[in-house]
C-alpha atoms as a PDB file:
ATOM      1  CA  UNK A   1      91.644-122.618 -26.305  1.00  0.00           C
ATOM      2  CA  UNK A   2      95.531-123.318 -27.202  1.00  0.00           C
ATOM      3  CA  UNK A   3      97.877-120.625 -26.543  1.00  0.00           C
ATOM      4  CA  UNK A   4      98.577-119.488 -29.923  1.00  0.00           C
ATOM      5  CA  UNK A   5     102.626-118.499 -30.666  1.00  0.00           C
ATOM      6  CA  UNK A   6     100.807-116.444 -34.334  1.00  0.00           C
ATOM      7  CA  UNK A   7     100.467-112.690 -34.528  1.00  0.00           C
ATOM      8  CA  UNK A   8      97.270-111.271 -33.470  1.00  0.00           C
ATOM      9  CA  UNK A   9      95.326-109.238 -36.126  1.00  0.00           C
ATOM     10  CA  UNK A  10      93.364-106.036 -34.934  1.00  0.00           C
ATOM     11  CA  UNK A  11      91.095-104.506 -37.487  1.00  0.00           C
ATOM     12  CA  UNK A  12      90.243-100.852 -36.374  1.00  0.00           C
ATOM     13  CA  UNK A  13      87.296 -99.452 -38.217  1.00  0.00           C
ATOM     14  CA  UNK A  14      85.044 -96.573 -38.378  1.00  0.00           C
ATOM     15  CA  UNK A  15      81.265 -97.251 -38.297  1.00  0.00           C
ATOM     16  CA  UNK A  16      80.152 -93.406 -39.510  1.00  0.00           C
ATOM     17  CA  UNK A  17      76.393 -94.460 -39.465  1.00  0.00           C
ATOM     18  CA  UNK A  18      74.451 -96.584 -37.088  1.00  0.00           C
ATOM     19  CA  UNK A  19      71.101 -97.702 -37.953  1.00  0.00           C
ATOM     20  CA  UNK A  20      69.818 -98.538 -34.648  1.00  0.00           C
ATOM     21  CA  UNK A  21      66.910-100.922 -34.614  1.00  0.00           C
ATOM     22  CA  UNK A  22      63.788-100.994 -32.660  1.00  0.00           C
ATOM     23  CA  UNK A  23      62.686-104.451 -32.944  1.00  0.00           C
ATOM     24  CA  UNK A  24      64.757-106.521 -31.218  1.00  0.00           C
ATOM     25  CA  UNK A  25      65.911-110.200 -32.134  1.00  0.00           C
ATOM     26  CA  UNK A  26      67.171-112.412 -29.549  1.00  0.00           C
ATOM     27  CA  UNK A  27      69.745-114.289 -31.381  1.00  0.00           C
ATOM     28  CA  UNK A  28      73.423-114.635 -31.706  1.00  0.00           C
ATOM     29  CA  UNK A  29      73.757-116.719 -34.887  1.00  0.00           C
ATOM     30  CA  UNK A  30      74.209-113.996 -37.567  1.00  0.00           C
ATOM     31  CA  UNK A  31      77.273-111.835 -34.861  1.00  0.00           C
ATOM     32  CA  UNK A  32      77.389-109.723 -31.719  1.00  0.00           C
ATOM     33  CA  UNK A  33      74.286-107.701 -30.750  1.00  0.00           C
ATOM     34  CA  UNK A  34      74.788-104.371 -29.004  1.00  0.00           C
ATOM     35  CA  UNK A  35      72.062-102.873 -27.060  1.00  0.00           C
ATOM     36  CA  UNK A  36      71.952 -99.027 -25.861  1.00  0.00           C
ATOM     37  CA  UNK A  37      69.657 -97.559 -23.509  1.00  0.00           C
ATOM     38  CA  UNK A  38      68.738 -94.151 -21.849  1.00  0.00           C
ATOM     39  CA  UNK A  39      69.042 -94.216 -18.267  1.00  0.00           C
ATOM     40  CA  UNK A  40      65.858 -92.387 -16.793  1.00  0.00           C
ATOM     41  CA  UNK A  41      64.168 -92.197 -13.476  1.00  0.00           C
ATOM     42  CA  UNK A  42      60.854 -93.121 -14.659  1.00  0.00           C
ATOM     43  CA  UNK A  43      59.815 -95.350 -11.675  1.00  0.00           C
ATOM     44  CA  UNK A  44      57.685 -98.000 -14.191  1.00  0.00           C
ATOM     45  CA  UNK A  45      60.898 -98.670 -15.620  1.00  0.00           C
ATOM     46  CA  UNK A  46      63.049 -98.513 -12.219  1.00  0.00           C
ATOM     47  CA  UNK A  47      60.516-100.883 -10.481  1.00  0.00           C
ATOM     48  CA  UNK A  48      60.646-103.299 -13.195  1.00  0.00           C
ATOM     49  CA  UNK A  49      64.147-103.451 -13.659  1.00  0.00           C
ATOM     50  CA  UNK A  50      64.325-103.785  -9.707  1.00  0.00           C
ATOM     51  CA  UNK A  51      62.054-106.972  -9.536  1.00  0.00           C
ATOM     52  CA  UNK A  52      64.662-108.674 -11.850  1.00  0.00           C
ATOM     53  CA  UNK A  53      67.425-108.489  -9.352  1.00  0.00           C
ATOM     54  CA  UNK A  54      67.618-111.644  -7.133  1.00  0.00           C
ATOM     55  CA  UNK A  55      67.721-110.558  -2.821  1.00  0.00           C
ATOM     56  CA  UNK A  56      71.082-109.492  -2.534  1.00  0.00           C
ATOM     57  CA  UNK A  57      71.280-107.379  -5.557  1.00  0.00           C
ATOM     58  CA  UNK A  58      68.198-105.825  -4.224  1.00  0.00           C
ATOM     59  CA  UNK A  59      69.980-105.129  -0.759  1.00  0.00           C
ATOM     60  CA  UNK A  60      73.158-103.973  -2.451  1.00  0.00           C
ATOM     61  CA  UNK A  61      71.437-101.086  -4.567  1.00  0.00           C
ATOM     62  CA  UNK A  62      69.271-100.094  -1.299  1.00  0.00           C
ATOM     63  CA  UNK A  63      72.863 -99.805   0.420  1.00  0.00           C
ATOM     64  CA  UNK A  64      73.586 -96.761  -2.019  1.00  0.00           C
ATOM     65  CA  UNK A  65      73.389 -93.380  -0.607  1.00  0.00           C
ATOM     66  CA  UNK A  66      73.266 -91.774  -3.585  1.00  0.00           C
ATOM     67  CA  UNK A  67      69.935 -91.998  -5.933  1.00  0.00           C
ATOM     68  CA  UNK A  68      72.517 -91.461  -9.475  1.00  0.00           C
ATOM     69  CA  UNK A  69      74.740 -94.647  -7.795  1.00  0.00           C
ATOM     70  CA  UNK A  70      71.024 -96.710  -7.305  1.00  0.00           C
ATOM     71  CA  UNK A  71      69.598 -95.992 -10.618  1.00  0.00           C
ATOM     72  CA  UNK A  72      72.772 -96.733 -12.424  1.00  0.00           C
ATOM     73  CA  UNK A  73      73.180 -99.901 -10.349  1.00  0.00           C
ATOM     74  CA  UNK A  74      69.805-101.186 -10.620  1.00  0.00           C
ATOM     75  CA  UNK A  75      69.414 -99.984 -14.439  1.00  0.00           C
ATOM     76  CA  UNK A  76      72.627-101.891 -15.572  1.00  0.00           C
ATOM     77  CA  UNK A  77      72.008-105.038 -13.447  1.00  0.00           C
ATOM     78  CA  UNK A  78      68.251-105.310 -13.947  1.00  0.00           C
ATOM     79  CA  UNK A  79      68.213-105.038 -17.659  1.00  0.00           C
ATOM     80  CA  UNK A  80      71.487-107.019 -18.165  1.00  0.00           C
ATOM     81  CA  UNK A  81      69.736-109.737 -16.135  1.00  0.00           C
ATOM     82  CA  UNK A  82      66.756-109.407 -18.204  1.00  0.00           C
ATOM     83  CA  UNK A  83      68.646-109.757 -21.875  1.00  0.00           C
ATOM     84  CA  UNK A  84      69.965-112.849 -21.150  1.00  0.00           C
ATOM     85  CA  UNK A  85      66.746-114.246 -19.777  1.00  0.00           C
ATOM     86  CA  UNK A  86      65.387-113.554 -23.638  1.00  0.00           C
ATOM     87  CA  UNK A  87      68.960-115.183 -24.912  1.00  0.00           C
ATOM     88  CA  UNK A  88      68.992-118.017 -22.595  1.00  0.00           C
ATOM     89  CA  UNK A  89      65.549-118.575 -21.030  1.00  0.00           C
ATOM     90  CA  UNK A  90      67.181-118.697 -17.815  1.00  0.00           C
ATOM     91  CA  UNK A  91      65.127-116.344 -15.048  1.00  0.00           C
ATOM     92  CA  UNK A  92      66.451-113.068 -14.724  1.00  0.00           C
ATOM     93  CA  UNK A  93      66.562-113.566 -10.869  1.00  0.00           C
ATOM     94  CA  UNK A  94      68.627-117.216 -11.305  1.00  0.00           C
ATOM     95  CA  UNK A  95      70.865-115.630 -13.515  1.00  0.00           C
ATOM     96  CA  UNK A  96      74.083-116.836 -12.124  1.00  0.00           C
ATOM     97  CA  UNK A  97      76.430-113.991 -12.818  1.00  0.00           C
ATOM     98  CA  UNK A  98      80.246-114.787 -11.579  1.00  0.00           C
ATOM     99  CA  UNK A  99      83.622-112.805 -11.749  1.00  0.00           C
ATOM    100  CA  UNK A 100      85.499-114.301 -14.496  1.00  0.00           C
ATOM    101  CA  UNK A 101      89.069-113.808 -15.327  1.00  0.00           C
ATOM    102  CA  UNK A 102      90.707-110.469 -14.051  1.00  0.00           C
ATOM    103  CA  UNK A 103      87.076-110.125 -12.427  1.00  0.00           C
ATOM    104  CA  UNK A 104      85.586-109.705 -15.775  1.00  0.00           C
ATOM    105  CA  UNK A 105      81.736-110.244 -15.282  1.00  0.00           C
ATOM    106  CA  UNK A 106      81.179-113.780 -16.666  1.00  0.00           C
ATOM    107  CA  UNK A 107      77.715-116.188 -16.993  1.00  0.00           C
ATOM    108  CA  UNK A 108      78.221-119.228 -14.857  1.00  0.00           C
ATOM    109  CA  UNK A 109      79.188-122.502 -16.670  1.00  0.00           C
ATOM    110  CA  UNK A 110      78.112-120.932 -20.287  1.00  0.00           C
ATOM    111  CA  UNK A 111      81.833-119.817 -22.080  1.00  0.00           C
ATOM    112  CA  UNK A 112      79.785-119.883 -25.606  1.00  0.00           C
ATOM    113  CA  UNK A 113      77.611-116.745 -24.052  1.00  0.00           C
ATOM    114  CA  UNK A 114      79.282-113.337 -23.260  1.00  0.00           C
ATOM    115  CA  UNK A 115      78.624-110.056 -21.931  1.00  0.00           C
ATOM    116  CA  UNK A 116      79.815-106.762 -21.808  1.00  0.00           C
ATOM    117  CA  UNK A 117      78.460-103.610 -20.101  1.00  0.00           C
ATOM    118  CA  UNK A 118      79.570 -99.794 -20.281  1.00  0.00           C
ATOM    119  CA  UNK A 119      77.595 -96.751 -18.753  1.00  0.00           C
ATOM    120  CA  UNK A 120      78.726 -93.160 -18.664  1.00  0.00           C
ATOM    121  CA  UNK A 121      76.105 -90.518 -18.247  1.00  0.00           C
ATOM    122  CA  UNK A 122      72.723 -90.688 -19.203  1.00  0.00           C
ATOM    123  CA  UNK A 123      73.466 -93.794 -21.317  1.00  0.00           C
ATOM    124  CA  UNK A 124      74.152 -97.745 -21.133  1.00  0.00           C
ATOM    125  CA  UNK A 125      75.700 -99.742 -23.609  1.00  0.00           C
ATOM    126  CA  UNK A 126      75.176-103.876 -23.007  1.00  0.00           C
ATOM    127  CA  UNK A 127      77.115-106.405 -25.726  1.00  0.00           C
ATOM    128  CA  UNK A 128      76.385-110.071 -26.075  1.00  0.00           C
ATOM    129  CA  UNK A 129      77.964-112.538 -28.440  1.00  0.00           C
ATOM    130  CA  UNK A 130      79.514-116.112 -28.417  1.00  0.00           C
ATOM    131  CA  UNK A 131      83.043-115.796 -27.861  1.00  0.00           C
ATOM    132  CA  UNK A 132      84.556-112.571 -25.560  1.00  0.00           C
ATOM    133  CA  UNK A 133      83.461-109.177 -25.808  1.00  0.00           C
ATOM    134  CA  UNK A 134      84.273-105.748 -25.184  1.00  0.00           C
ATOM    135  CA  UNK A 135      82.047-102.345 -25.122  1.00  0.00           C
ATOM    136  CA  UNK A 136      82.966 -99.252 -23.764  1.00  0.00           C
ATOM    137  CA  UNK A 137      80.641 -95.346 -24.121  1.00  0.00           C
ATOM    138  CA  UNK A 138      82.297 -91.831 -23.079  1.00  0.00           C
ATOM    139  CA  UNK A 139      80.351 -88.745 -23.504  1.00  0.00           C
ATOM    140  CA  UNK A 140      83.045 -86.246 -25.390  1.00  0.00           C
ATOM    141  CA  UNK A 141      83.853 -84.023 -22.949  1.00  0.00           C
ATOM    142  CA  UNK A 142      85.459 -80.719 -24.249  1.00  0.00           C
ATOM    143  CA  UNK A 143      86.179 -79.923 -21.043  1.00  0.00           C
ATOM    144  CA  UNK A 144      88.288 -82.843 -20.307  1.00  0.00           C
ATOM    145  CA  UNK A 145      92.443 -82.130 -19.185  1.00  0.00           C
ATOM    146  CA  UNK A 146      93.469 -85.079 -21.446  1.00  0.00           C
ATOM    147  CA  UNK A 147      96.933 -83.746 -22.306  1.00  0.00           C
ATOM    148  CA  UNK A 148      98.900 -85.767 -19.523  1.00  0.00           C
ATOM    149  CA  UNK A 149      97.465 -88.960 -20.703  1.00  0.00           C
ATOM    150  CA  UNK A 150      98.171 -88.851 -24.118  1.00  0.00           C
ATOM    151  CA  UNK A 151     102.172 -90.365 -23.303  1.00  0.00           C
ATOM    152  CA  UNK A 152     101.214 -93.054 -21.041  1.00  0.00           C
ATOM    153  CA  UNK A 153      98.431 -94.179 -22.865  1.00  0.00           C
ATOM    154  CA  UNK A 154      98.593 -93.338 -26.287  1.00  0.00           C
ATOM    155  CA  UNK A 155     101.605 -94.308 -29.230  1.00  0.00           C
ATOM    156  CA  UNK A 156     103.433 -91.569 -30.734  1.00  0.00           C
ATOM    157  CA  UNK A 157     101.011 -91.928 -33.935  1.00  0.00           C
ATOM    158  CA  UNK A 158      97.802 -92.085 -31.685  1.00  0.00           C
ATOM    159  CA  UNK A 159      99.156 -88.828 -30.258  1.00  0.00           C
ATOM    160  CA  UNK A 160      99.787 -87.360 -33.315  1.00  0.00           C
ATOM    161  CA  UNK A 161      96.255 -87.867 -34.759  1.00  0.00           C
ATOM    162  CA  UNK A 162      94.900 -86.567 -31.875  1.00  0.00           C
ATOM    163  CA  UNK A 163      96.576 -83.571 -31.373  1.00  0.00           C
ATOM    164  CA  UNK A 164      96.083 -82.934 -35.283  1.00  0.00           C
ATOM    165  CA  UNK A 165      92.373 -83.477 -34.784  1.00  0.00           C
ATOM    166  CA  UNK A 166      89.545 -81.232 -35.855  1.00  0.00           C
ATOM    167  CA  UNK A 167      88.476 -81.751 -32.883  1.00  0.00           C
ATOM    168  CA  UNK A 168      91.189 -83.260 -30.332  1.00  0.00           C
ATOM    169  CA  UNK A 169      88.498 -83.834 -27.551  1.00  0.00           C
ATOM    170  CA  UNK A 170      86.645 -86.342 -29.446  1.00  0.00           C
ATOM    171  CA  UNK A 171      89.687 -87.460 -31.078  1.00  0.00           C
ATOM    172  CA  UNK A 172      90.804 -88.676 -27.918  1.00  0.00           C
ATOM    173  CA  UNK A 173      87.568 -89.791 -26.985  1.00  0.00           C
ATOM    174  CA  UNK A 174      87.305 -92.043 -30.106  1.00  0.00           C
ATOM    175  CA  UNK A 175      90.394 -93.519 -29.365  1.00  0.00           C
ATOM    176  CA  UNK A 176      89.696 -93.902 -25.634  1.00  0.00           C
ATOM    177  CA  UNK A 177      86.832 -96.263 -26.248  1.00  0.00           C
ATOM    178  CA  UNK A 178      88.556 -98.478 -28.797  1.00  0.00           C
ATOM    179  CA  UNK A 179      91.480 -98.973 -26.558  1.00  0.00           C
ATOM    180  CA  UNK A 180      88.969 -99.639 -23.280  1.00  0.00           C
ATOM    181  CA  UNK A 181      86.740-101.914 -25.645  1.00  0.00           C
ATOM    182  CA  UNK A 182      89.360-104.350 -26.844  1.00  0.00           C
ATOM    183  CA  UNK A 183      91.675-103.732 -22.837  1.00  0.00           C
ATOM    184  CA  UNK A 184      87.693-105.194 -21.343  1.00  0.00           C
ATOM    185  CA  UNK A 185      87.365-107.758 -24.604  1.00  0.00           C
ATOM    186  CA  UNK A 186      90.608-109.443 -23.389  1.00  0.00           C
ATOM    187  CA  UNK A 187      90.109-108.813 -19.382  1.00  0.00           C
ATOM    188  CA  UNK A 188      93.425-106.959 -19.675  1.00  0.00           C
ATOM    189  CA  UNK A 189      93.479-103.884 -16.978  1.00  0.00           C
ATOM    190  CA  UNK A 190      94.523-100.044 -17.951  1.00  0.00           C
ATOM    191  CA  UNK A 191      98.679-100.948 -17.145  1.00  0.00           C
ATOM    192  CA  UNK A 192     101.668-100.642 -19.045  1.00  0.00           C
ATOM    193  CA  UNK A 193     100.338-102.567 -22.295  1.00  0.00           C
ATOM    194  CA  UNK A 194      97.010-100.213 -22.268  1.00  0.00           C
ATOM    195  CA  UNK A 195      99.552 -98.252 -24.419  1.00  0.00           C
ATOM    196  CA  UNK A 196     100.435-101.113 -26.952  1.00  0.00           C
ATOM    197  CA  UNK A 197      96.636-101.649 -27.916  1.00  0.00           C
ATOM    198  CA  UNK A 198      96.081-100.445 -30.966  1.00  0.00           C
ATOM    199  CA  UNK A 199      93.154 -97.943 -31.919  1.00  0.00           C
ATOM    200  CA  UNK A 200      93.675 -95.837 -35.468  1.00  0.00           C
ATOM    201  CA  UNK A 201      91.921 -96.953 -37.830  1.00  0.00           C
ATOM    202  CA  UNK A 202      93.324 -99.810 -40.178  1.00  0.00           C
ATOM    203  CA  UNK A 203      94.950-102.928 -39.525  1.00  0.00           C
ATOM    204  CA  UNK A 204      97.897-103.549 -36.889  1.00  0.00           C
ATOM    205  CA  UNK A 205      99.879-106.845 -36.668  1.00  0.00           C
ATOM    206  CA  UNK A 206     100.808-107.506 -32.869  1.00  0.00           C
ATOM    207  CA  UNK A 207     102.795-110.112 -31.121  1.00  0.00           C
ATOM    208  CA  UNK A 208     101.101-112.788 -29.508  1.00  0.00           C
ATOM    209  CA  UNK A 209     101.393-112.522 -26.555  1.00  0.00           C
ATOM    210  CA  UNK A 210     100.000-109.063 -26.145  1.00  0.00           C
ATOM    211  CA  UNK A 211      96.601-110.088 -26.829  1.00  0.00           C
ATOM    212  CA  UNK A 212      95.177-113.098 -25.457  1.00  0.00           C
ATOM    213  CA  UNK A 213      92.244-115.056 -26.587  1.00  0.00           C
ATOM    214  CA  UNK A 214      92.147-115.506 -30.515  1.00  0.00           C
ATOM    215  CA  UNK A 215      94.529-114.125 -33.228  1.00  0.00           C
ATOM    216  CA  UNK A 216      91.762-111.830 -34.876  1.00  0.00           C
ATOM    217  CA  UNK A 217      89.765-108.832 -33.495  1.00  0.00           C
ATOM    218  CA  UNK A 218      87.619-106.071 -35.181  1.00  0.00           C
ATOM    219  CA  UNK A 219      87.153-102.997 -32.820  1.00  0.00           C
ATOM    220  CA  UNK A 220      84.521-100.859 -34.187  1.00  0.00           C
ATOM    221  CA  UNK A 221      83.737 -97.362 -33.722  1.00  0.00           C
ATOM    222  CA  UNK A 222      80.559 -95.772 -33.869  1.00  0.00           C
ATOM    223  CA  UNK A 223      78.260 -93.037 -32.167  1.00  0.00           C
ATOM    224  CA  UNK A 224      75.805 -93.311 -29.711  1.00  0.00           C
ATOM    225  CA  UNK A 225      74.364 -90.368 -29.886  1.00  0.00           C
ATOM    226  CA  UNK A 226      75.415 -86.719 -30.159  1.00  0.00           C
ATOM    227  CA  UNK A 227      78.175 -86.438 -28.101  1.00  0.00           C
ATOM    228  CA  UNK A 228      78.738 -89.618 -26.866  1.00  0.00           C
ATOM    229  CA  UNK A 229      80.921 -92.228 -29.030  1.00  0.00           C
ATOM    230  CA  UNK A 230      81.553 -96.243 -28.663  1.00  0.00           C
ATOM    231  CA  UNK A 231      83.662 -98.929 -29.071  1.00  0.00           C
ATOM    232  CA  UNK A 232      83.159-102.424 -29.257  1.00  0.00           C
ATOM    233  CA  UNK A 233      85.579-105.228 -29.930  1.00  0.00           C
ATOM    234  CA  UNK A 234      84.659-108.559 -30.485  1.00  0.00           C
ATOM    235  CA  UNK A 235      86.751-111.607 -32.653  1.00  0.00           C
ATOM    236  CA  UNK A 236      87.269-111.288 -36.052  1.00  0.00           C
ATOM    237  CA  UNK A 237      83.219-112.101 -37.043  1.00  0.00           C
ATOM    238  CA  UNK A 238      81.552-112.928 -40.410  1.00  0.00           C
ATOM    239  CA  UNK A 239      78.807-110.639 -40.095  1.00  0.00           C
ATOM    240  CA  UNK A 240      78.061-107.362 -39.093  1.00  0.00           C
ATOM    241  CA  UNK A 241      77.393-107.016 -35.380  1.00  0.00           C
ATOM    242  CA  UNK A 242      73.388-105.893 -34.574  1.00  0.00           C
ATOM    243  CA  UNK A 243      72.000-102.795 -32.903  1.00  0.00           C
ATOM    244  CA  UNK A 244      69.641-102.514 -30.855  1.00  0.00           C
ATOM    245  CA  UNK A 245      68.023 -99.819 -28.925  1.00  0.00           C
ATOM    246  CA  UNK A 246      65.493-100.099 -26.105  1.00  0.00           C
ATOM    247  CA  UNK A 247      63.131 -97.617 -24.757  1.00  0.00           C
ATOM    248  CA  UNK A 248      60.260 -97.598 -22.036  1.00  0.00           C
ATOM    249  CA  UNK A 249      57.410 -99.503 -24.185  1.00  0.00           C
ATOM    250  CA  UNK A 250      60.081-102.853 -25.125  1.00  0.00           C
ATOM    251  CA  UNK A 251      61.524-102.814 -21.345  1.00  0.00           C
ATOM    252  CA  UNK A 252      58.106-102.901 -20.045  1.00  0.00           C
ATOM    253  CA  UNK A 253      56.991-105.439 -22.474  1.00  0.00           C
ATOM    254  CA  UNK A 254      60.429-108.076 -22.257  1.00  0.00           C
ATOM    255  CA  UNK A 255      59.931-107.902 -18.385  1.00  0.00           C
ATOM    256  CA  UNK A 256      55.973-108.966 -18.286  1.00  0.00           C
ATOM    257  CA  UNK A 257      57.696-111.877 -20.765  1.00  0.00           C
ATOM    258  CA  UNK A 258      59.671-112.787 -18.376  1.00  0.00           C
END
């Protein structure tokens, strides 16, 4: 893609109702398809999601000490290997996953199929679409010291809707995961222009060269469950994106597919 010397176009909005779907469908053609999960220690889903890891992803989760590090390891590999075996056909185990740019995970040879993965507590988040993607989960954590963050990371009118929040905690939280969403969308890291991104809701006009990749990006907020909110940012896309969630019975069933 051409550099492009036009402003880039973010589109912040809020998604106040999910209606997560059940039955999933493996295609990209009608926009970006976001898949959550619950992480559990049930060992028919652990097993399966083990045998889709090729050797030395097997070796590397046996090499963690601790069993929260393996499961979350092995969940997020295994089942990101085996959604893009039902996108692609390609066997979970030849998957060839690379580091892309800024050591963004990346698919081998295939820049028409992205990927984006986020886990934080008990749940994981996996987005796929055609052109780069960003996801990002946080449980809201009331708990959470955030104050000292808020001038590094946040613009004067991001702090100000925080602080002016019902609820500040998940104020920041929302905000938090747009900013990380659209900072992994455009393999940017949390530096000095993690501040500039832009994360109200609404539309902000930016100079080019803050943003790389295309000149128009919707960054979408939603819930993934109570307590735990999302972001996902994706190019400016015709349709809205998909969602998907998986449980025990559709794991099992995708891997004897496979």
């Amino acid at each position: 893609m051409q550099p492009s010397h036009a402003p880039a176009i973010v589109q912040c909005i809020d998604l106040p109702t999910i209606c997560w779907q059940a039955d999933v469908v493996f295609s990209l053609r009608s926009g970006p398809a976001v898949f959550r999960f619950r992480v559990t220690d049930d060992q028919a889903i652990v097993s399966a999601l083990f045998g889709m890891l090729p050797p030395n992803e097997q070796t590397r989760a046996m090499r963690y000490q601790q069993p929260a590090d393996r499961l979350r390891f092995v969940t997020g590999r295994g089942l990101l290997r085996l959604l893009i075996h039902r996108y692609t056909g390609l066997r979970p185990i030849d998957v060839p996953l690379v580091a892309g740019h800024n050591q963004k995970p990346a698919l081998a040879n295939r820049p028409d199929f992205q990927f984006n993965v986020s886990h934080a507590g008990e749940w994981l988040l996996l987005a796929f679409g055609h052109q780069p993607i960003g996801i990002d989960v946080e449980p809201i954590r009331t708990d959470f010291a955030f104050a000292d963050m808020l001038p590094t990371s946040f613009s004067i009118d991001e702090q100000h809707w925080i602080n002016a929040a019902d609820s500040p905690s998940k104020a920041f939280f929302d905000l938090w995961t747009r900013k990380e969403a659209l900072a992994k969308a455009v393999a940017k890291g949390i530096d000095d222009d993690f501040a500039r991104l832009p994360c109200l809701t609404g539309q902000h006009i930016l100079p080019a060269h803050w943003i790389a990749n295309t000149d128009l990006w919707h960054v979408y907020g939603f819930s993934v469950a109570n307590d735990y909110v999302a972001a996902l940012a994706y190019p400016l896309a015709t349709s809205y994106p998909q969602f998907f969630s998986l449980d025990k019975t559709s794991i099992i069933t995708n891997v004897y597919d496979a």
